[in-house]
PDB file of N, CA and C in Angstrom:
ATOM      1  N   UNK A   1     -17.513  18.613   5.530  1.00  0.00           N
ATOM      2  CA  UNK A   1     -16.606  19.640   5.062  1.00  0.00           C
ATOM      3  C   UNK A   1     -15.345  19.615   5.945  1.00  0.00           C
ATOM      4  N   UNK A   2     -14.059  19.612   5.236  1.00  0.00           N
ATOM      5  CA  UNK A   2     -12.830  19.656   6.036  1.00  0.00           C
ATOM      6  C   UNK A   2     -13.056  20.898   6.798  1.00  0.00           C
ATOM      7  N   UNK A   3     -12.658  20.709   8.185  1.00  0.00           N
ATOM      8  CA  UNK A   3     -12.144  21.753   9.319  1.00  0.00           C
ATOM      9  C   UNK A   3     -10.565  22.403   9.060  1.00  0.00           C
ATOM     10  N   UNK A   4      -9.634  21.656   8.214  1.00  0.00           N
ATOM     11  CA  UNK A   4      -8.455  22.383   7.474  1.00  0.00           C
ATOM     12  C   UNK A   4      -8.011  22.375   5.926  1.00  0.00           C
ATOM     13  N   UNK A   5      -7.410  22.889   5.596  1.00  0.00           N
ATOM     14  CA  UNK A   5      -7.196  23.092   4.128  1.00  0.00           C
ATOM     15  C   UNK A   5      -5.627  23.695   3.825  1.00  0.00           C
ATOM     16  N   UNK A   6      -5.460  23.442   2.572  1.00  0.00           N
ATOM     17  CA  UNK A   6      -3.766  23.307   2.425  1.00  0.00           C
ATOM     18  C   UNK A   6      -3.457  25.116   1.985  1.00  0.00           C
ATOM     19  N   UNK A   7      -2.770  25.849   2.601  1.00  0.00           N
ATOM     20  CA  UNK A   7      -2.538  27.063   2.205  1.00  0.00           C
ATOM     21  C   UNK A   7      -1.796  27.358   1.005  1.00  0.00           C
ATOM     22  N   UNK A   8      -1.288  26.481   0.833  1.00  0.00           N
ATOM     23  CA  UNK A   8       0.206  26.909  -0.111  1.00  0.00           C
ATOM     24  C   UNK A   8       1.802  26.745   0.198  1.00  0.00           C
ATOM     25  N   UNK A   9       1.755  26.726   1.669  1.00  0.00           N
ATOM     26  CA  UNK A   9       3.009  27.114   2.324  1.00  0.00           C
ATOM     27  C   UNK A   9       3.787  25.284   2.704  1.00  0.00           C
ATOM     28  N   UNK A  10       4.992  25.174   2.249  1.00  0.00           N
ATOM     29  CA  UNK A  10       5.114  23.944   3.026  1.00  0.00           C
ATOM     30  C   UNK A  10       4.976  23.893   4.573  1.00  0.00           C
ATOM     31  N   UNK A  11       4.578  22.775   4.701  1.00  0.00           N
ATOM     32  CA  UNK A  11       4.375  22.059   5.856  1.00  0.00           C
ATOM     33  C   UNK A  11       2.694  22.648   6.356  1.00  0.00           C
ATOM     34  N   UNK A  12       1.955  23.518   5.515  1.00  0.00           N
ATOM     35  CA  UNK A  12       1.033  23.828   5.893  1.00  0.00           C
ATOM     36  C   UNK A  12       1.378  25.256   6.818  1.00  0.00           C
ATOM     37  N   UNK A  13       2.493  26.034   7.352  1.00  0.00           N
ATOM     38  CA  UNK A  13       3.108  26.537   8.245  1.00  0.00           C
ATOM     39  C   UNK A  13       3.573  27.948   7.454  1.00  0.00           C
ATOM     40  N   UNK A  14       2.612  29.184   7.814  1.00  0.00           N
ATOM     41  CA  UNK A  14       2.323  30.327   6.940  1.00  0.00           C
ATOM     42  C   UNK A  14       3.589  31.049   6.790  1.00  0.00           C
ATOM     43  N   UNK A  15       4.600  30.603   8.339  1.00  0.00           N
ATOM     44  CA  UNK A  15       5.641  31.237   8.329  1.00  0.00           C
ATOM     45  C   UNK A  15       6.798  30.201   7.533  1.00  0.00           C
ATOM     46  N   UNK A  16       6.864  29.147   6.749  1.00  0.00           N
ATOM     47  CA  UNK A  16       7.509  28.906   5.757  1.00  0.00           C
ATOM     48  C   UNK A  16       7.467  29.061   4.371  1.00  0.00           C
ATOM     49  N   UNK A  17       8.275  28.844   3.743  1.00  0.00           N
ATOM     50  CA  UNK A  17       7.853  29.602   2.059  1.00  0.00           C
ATOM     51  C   UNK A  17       6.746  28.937   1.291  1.00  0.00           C
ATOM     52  N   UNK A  18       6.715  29.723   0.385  1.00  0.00           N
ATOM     53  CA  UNK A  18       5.475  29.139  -0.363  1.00  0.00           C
ATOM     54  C   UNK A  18       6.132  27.846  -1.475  1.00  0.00           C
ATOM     55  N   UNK A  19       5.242  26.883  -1.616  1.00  0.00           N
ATOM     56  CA  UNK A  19       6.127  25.764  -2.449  1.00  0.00           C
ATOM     57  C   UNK A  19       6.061  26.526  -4.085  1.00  0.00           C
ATOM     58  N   UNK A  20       6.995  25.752  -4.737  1.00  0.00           N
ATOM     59  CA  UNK A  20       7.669  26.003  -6.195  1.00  0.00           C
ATOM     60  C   UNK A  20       6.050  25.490  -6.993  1.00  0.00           C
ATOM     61  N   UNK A  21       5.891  25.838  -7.915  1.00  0.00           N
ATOM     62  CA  UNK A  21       5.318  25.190  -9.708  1.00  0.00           C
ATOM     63  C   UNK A  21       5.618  24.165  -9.352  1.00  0.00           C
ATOM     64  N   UNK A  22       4.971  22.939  -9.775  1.00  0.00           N
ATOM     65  CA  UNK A  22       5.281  22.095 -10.061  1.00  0.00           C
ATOM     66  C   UNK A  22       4.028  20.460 -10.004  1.00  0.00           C
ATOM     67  N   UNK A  23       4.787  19.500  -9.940  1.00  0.00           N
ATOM     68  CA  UNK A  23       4.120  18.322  -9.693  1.00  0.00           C
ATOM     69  C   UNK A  23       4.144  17.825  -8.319  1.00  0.00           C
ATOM     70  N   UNK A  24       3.183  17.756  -7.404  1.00  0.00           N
ATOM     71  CA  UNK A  24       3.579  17.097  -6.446  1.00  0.00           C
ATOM     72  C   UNK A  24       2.596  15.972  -5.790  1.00  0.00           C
ATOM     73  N   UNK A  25       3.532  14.480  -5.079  1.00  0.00           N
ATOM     74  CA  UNK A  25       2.090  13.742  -4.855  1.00  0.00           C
ATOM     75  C   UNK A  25       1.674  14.241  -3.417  1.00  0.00           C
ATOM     76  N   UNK A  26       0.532  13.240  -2.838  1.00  0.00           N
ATOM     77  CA  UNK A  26       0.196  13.649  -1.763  1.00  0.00           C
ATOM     78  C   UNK A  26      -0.523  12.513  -1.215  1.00  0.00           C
ATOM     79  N   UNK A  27      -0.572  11.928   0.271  1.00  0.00           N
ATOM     80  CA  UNK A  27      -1.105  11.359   0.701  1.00  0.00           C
ATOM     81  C   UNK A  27      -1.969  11.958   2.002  1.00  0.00           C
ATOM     82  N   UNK A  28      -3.340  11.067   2.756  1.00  0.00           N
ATOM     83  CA  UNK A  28      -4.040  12.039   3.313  1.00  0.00           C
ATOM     84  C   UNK A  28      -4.531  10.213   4.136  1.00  0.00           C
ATOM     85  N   UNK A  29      -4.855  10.552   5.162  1.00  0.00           N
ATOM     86  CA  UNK A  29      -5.948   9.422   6.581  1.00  0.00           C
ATOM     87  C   UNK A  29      -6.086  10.866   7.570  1.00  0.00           C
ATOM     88  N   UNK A  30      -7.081  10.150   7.170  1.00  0.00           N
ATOM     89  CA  UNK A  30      -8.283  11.131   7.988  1.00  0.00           C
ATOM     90  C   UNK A  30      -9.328  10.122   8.672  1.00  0.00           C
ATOM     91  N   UNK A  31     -10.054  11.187  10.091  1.00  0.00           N
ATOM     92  CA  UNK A  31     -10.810  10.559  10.644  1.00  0.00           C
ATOM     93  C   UNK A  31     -11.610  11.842  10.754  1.00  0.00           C
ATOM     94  N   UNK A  32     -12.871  11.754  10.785  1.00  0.00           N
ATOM     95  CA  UNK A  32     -14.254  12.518  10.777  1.00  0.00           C
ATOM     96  C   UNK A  32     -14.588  12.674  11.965  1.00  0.00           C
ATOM     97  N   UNK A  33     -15.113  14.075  12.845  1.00  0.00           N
ATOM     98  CA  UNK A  33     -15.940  14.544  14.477  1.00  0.00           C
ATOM     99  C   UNK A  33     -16.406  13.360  14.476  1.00  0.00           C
ATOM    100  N   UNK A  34     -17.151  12.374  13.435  1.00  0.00           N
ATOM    101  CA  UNK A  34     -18.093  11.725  14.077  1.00  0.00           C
ATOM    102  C   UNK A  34     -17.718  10.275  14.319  1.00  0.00           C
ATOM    103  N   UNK A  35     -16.286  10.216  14.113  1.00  0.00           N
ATOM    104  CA  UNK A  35     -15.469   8.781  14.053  1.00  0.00           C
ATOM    105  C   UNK A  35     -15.425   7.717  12.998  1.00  0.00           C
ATOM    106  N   UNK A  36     -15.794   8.573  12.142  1.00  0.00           N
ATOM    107  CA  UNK A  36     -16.024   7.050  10.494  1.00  0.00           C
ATOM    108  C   UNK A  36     -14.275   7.667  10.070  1.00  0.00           C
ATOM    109  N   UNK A  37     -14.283   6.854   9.702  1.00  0.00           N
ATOM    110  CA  UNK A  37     -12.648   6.999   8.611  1.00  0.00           C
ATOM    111  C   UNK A  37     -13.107   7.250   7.891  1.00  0.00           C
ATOM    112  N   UNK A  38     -12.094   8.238   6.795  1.00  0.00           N
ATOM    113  CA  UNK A  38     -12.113   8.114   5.442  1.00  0.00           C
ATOM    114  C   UNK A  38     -11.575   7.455   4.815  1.00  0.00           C
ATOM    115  N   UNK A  39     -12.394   6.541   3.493  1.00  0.00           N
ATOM    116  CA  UNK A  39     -11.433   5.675   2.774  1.00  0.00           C
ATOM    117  C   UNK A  39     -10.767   5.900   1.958  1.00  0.00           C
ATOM    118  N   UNK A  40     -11.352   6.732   1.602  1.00  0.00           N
ATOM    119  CA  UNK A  40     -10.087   7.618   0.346  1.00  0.00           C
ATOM    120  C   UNK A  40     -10.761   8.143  -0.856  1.00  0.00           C
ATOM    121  N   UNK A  41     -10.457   8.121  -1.889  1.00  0.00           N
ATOM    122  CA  UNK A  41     -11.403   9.172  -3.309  1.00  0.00           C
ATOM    123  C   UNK A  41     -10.951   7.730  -4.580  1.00  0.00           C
ATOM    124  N   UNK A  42     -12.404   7.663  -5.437  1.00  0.00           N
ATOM    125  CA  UNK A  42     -12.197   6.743  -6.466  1.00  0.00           C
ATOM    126  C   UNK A  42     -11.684   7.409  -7.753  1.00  0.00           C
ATOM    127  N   UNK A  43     -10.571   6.986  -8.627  1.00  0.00           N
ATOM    128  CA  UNK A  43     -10.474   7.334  -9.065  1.00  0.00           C
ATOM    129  C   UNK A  43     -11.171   6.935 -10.713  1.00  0.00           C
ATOM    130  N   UNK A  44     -10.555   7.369 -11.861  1.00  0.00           N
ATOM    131  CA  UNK A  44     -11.287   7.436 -12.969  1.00  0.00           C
ATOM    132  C   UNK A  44     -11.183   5.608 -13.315  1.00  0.00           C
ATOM    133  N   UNK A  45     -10.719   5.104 -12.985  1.00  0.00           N
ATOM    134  CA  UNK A  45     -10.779   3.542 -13.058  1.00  0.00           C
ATOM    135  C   UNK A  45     -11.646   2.912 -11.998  1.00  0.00           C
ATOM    136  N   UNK A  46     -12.362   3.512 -11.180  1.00  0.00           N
ATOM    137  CA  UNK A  46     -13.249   2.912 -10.182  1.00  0.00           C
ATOM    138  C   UNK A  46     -11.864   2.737  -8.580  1.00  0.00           C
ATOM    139  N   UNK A  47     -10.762   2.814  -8.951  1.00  0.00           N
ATOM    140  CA  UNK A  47      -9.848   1.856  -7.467  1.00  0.00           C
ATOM    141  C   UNK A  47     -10.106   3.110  -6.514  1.00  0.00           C
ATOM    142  N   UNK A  48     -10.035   3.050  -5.434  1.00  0.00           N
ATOM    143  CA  UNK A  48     -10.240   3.628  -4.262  1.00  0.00           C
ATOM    144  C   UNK A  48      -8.919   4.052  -3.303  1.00  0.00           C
ATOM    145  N   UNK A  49      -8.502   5.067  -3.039  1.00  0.00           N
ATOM    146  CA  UNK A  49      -7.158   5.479  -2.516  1.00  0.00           C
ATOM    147  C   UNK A  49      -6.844   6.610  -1.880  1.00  0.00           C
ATOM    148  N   UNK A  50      -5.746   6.435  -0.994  1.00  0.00           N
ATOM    149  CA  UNK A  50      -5.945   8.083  -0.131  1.00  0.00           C
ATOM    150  C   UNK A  50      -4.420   8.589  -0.520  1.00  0.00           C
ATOM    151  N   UNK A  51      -4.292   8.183  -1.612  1.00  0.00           N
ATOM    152  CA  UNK A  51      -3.103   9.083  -2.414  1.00  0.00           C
ATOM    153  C   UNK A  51      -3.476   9.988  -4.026  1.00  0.00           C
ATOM    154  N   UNK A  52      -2.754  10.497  -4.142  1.00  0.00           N
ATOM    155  CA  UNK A  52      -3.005  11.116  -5.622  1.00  0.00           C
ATOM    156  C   UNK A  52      -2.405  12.277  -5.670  1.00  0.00           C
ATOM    157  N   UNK A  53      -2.102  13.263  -7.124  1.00  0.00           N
ATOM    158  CA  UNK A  53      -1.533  14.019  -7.374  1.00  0.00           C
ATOM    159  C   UNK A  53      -1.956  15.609  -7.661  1.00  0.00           C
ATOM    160  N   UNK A  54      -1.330  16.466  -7.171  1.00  0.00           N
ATOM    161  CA  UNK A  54      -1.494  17.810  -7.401  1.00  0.00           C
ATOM    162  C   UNK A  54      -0.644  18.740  -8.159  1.00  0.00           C
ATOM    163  N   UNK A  55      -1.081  19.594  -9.029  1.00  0.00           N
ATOM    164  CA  UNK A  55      -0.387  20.663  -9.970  1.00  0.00           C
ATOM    165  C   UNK A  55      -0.690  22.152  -9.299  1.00  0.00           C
ATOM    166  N   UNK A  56       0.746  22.472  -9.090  1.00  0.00           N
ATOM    167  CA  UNK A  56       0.815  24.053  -8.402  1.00  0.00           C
ATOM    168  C   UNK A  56       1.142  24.519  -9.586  1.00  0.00           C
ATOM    169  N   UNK A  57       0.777  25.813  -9.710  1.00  0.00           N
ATOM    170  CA  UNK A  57       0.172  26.922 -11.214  1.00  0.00           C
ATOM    171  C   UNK A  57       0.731  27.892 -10.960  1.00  0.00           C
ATOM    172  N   UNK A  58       0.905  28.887 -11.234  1.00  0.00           N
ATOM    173  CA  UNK A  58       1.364  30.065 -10.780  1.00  0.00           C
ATOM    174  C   UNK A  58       0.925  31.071 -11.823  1.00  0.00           C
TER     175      UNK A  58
END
């Protein structure tokens, strides 16, 4: 389970604004307490990647 998570706010930073509606991409490397990397999330075609896209709703 992640130890952080995305609030809403750019930069992650409560005292900046909250981001707009919209489309946005996102990239993520990460390393785990226990030292394995993450490789990333498969997507609906099987490829494997530590990018992909998010929809803010309002």
């Amino acid at each position: 389970m992640p130890l952080e998570s995305w609030n809403g706010h750019v930069d992650n930073d409560k005292n900046e604004e909250i981001v707009q509606p919209g489309n946005y991409i996102w990239k993520v490397s990460a390393t785990f307490v226990d030292g394995s990397v993450w490789r990333g999330m498969e997507d609906t075609n099987g490829n494997v990647g530590t990018t992909g896209t998010v929809t803010v709703i309002r």
